[in-house]
N, C-alpha and C. Protein backbone atom coordinates (compact mmCIF):
# COMPACT_ATOMS: atom_id res chain seq x y z
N UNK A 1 12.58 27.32 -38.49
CA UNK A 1 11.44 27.24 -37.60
C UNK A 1 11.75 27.91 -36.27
N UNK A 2 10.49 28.12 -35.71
CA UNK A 2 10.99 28.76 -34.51
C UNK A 2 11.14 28.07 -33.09
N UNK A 3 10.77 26.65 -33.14
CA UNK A 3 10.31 26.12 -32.06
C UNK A 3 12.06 25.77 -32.13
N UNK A 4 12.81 25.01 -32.87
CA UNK A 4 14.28 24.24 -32.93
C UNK A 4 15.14 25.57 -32.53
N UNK A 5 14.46 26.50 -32.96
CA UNK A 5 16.06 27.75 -32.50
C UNK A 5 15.84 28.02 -30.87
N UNK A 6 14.30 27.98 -30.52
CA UNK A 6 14.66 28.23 -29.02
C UNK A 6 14.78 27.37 -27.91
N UNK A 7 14.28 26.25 -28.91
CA UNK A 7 15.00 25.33 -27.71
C UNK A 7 16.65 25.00 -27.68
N UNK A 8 17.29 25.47 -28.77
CA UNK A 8 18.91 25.99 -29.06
C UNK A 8 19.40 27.17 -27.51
N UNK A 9 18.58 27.66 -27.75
CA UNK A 9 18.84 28.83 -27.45
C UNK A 9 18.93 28.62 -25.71
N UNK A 10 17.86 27.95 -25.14
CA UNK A 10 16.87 27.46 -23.70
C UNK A 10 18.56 26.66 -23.40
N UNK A 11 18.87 25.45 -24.10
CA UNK A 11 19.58 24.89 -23.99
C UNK A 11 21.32 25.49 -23.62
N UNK A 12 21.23 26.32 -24.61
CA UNK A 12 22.40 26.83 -24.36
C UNK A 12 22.26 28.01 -22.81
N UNK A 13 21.48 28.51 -22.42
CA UNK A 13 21.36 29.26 -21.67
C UNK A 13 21.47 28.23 -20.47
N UNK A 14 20.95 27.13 -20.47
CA UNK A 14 20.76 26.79 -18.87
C UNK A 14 22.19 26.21 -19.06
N UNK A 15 23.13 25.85 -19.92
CA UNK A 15 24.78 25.47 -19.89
C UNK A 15 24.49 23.73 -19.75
N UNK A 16 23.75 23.46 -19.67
CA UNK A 16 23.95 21.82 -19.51
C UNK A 16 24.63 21.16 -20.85
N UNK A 17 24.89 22.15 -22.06
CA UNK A 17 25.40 21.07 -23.21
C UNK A 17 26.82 20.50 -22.88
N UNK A 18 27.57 21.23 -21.88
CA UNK A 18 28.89 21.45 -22.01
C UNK A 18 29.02 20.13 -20.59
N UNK A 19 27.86 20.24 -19.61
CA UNK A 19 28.39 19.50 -18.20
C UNK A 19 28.48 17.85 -18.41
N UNK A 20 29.25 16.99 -17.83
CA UNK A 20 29.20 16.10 -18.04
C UNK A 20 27.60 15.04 -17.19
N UNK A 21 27.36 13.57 -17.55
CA UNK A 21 26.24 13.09 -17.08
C UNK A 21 26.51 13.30 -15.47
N UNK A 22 27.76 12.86 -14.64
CA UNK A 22 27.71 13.12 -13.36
C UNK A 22 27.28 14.50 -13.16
N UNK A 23 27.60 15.46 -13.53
CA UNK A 23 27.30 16.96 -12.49
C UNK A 23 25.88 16.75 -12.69
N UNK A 24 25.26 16.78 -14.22
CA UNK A 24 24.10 16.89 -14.45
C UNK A 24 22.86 15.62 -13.34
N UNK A 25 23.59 14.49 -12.99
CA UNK A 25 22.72 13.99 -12.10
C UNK A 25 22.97 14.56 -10.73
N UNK A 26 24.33 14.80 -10.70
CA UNK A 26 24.14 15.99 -9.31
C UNK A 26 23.46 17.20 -8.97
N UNK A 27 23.36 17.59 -10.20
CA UNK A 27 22.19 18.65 -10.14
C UNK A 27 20.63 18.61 -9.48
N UNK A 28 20.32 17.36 -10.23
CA UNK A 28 19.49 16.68 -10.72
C UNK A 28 18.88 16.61 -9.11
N UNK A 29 19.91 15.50 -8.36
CA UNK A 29 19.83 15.06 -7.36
C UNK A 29 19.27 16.13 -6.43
N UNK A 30 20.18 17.51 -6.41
CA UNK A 30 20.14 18.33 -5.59
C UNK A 30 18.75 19.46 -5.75
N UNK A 31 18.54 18.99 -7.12
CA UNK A 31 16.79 20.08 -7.37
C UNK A 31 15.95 19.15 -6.61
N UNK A 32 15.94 17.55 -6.64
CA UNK A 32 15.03 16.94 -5.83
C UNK A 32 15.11 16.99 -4.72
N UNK A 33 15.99 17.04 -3.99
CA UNK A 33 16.71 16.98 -2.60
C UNK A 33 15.55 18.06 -1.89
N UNK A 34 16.01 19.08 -2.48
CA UNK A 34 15.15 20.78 -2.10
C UNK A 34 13.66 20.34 -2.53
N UNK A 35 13.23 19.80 -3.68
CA UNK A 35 11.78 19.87 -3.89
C UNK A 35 10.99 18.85 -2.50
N UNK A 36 11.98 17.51 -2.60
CA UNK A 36 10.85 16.82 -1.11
C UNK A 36 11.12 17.43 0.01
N UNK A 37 12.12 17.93 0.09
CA UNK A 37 12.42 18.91 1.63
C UNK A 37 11.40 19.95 1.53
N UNK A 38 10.84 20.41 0.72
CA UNK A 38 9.79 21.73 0.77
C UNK A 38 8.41 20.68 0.92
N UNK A 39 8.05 19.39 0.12
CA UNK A 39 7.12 18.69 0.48
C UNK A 39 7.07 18.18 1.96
N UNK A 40 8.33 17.72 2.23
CA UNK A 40 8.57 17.26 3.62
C UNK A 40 7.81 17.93 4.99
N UNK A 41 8.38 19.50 4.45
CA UNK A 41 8.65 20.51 5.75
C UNK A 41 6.65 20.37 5.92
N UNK A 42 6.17 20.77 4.26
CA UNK A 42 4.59 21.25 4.44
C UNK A 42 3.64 19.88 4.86
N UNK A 43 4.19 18.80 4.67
CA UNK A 43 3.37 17.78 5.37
C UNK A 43 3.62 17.65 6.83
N UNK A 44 4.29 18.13 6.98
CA UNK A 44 4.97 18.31 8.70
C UNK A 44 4.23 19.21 9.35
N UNK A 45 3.94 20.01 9.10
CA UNK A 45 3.46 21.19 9.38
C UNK A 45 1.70 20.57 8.88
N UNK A 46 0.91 20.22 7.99
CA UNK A 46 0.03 19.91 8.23
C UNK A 46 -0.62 18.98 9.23
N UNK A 47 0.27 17.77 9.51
CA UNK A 47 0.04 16.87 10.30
C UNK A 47 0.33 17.09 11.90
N UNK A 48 1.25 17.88 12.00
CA UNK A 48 1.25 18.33 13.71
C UNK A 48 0.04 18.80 13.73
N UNK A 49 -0.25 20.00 12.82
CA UNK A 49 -1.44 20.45 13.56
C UNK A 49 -2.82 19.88 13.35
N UNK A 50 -2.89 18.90 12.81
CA UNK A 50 -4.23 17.74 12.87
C UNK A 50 -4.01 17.21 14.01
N UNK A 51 -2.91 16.84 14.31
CA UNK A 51 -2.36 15.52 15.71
C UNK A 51 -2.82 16.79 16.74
N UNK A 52 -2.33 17.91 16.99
CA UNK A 52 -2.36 19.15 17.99
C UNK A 52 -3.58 19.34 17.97
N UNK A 53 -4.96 19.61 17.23
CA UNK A 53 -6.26 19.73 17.47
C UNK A 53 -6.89 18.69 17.86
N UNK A 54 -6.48 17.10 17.48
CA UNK A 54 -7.12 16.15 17.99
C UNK A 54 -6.74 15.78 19.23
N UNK A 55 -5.42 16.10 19.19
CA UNK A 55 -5.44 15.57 21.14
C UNK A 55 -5.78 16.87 21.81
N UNK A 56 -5.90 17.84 21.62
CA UNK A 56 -6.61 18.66 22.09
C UNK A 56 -7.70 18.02 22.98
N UNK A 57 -8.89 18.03 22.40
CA UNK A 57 -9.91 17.16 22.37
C UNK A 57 -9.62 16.20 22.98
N UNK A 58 -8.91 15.62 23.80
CA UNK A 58 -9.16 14.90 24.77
C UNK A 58 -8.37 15.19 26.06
N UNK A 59 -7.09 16.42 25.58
CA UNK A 59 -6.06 17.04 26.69
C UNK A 59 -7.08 18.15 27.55
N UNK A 60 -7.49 18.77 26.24
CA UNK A 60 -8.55 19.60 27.42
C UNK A 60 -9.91 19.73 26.67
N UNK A 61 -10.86 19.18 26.95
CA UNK A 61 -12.04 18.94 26.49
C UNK A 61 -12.88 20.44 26.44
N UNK A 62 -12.41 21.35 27.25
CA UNK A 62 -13.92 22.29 27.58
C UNK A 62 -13.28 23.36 26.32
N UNK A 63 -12.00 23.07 25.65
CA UNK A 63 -11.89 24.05 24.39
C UNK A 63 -12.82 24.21 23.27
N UNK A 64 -13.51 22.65 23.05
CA UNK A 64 -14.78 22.59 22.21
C UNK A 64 -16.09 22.20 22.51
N UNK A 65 -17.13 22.38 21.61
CA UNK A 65 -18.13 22.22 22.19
C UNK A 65 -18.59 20.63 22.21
N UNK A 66 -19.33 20.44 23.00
CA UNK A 66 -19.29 18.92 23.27
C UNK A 66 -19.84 17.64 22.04
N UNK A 67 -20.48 18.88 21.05
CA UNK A 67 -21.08 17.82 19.82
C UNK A 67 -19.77 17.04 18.82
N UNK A 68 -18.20 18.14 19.09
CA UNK A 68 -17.20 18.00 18.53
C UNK A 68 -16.62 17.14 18.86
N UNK A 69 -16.54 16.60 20.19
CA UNK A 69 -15.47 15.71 21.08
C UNK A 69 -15.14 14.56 20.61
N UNK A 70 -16.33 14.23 20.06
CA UNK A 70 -16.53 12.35 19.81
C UNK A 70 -15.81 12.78 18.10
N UNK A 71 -15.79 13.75 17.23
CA UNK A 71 -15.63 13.94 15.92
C UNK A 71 -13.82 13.72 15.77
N UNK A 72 -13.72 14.76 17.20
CA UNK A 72 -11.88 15.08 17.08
C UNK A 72 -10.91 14.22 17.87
N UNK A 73 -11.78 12.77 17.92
CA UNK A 73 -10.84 12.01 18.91
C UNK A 73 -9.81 11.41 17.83
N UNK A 74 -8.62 11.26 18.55
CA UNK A 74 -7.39 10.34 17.33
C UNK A 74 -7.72 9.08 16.54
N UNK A 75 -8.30 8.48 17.38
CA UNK A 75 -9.04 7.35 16.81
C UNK A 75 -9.64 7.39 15.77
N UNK A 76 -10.42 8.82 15.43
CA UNK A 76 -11.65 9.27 14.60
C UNK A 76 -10.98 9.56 13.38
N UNK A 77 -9.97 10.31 13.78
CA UNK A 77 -9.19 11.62 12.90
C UNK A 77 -8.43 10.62 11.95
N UNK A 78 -7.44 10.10 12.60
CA UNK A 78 -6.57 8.89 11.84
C UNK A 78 -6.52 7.75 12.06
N UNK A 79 -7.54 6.90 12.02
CA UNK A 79 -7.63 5.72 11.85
C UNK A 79 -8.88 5.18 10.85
N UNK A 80 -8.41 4.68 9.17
CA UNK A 80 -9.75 4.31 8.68
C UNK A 80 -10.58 3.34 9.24
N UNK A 81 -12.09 3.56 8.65
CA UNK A 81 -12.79 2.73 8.52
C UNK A 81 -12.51 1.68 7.88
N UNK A 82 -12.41 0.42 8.46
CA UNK A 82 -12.14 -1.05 7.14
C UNK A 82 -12.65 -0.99 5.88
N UNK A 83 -12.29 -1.63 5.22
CA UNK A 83 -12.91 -1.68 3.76
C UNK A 83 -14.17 -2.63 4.25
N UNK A 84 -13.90 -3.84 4.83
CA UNK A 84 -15.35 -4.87 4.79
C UNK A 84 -15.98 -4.20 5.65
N UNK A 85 -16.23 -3.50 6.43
CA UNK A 85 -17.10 -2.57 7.16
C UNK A 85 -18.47 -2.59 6.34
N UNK A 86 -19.78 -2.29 7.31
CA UNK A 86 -20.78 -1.98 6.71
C UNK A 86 -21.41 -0.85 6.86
N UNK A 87 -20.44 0.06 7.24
CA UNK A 87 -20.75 1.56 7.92
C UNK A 87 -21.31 2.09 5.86
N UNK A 88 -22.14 2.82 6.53
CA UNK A 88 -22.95 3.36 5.25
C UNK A 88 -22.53 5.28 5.76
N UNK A 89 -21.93 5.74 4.87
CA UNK A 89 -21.59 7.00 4.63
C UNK A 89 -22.99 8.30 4.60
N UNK A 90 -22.90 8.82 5.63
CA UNK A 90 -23.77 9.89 6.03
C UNK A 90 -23.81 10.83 5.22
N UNK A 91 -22.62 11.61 5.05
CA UNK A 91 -22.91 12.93 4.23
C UNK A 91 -21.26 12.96 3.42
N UNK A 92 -21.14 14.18 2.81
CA UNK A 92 -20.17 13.94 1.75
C UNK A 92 -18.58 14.42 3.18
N UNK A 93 -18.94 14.76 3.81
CA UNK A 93 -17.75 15.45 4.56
C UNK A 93 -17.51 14.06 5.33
N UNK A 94 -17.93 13.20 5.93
CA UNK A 94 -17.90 11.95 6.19
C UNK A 94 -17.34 10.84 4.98
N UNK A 95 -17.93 11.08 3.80
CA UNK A 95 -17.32 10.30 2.41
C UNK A 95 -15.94 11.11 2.57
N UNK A 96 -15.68 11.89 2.53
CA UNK A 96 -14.29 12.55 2.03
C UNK A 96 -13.07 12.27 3.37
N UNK A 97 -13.61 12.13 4.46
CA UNK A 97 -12.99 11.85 5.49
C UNK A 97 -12.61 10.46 5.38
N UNK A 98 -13.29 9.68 5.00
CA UNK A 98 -12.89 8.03 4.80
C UNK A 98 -11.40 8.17 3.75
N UNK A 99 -12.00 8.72 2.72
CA UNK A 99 -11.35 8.36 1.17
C UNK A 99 -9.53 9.28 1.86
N UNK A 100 -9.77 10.54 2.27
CA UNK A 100 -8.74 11.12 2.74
C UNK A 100 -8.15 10.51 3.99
N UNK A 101 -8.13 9.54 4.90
CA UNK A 101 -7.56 8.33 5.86
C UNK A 101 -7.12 7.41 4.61
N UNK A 102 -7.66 6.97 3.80
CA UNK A 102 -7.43 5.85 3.31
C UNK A 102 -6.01 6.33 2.09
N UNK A 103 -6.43 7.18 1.39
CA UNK A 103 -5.38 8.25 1.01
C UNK A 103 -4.12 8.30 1.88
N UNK A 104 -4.08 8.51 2.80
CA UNK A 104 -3.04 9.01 3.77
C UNK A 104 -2.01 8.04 4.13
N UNK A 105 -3.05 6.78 4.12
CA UNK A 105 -2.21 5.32 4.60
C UNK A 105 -1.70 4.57 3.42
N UNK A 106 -2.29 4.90 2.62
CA UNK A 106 -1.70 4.41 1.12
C UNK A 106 -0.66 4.57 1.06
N UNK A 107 -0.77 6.11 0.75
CA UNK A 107 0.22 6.84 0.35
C UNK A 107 1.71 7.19 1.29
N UNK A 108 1.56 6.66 2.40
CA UNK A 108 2.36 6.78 3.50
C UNK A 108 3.41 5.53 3.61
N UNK A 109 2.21 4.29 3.12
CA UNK A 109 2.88 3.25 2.97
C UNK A 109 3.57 3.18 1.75
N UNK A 110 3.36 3.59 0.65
CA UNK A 110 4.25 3.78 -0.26
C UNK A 110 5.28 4.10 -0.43
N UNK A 111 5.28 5.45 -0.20
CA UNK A 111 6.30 6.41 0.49
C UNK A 111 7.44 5.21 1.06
N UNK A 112 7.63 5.04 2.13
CA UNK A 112 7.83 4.35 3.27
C UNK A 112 8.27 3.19 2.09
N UNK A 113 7.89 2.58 1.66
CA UNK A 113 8.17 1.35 0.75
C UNK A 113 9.31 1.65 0.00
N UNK A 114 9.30 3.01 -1.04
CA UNK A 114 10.01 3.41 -1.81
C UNK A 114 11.67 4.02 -1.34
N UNK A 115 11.34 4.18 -0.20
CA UNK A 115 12.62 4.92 0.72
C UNK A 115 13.02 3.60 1.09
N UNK A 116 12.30 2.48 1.67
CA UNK A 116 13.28 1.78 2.26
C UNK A 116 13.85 1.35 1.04
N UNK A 117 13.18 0.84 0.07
CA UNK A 117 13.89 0.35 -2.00
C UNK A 117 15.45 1.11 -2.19
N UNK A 118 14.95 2.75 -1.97
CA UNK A 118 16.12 3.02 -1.91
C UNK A 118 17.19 2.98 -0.95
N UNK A 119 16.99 3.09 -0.28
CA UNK A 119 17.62 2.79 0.96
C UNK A 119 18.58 1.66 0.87
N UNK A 120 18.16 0.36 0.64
CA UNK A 120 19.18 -0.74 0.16
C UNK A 120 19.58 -0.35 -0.98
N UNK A 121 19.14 0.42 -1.92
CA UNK A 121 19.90 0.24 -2.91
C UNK A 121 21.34 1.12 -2.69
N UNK A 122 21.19 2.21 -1.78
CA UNK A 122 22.06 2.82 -1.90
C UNK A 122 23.51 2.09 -0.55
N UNK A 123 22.84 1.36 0.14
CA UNK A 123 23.77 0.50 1.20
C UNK A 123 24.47 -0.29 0.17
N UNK A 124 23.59 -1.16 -0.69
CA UNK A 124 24.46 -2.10 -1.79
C UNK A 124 25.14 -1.60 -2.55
N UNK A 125 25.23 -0.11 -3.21
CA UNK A 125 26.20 0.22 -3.98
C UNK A 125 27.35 0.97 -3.21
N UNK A 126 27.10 1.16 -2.06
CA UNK A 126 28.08 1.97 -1.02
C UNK A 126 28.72 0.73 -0.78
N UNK A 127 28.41 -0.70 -0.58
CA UNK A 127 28.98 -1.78 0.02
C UNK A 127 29.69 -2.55 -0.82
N UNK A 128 29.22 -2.30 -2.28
CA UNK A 128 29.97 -3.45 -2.91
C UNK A 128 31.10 -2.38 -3.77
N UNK A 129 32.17 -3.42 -4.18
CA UNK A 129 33.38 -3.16 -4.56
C UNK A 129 33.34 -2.72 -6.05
N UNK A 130 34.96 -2.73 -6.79
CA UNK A 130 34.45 -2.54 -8.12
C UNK A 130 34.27 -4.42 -8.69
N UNK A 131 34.91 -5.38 -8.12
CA UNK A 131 34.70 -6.81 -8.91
C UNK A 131 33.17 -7.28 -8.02
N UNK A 132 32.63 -6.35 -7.68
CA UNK A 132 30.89 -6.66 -7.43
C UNK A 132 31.12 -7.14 -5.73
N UNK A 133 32.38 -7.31 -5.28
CA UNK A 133 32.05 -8.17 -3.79
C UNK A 133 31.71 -7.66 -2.89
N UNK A 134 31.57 -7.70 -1.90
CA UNK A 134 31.07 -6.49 -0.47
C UNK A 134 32.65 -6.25 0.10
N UNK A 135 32.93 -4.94 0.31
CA UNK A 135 34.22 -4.51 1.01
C UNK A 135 34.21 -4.18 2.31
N UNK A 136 35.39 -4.44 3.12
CA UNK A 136 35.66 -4.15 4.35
C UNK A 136 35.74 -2.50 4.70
N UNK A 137 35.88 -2.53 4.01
CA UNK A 137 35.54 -0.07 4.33
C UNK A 137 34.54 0.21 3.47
N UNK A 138 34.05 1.02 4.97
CA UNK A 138 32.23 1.83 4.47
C UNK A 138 32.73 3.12 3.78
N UNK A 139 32.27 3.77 2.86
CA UNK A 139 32.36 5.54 3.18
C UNK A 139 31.46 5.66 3.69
């Protein structure tokens, strides 16, 4: 068949048959490392410049026109609407502005959740010994 010979083939080319499980999670480690650092850098770069146009808008007001002011305040920009709120949604760019705040904080808090998860996990295995106890030297 042809599908079993090239994945023979895929396999043997990228060399992983030969590496042991450590390098291969070092690898591993180090393709993710680079992939959230490229997510990292581009959410960085999106969010200054949301934060940089909205304080705009109140650093120097006469840059926009005055129907904008009340739209691009920080308050406006990043902070949702409550859920029990009874604000009734105007138009779809207003719907999408809610759902994308609410998006943002979710997902931020998650984030944030999952790092600190790891975070202890990696203090507790840096801390404890090989008979499981906590040791007096950090690396």
């Amino acid at each position: 068949m042809v599908i079993p010979s090239s994945m023979k083939k895929v396999s043997s080319m990228s060399g992983t048959s030969h590496r042991s499980p450590a390098v291969d999670r070092r690898v591993l480690l180090e393709a993710l490392r680079k992939a959230y650092l490229f997510g990292f850098a581009i959410s960085t770069v999106i969010h200054v410049a949301a934060l940089s146009i909205s304080l705009a808008s109140i650093l120097t007001p006469g840059m926009f026109a005055t129907g904008y002011l009340a739209l691009l305040r920080p308050s406006r920009v990043f902070i949702p609407v409550s859920l029990f709120s009874t604000v009734q949604v105007s138009s779809i760019g207003e719907g999408a502005l809610y759902f994308l705040q609410w998006d943002d904080l979710v997902g931020s808090t998650a984030l944030g959740c999952g790092q600190r998860h790891c975070l202890a996990m990696l203090v507790d295995q840096n801390s404890a010994g090989k008979d499981g106890r906590v040791s007096s030297r950090r690396r």
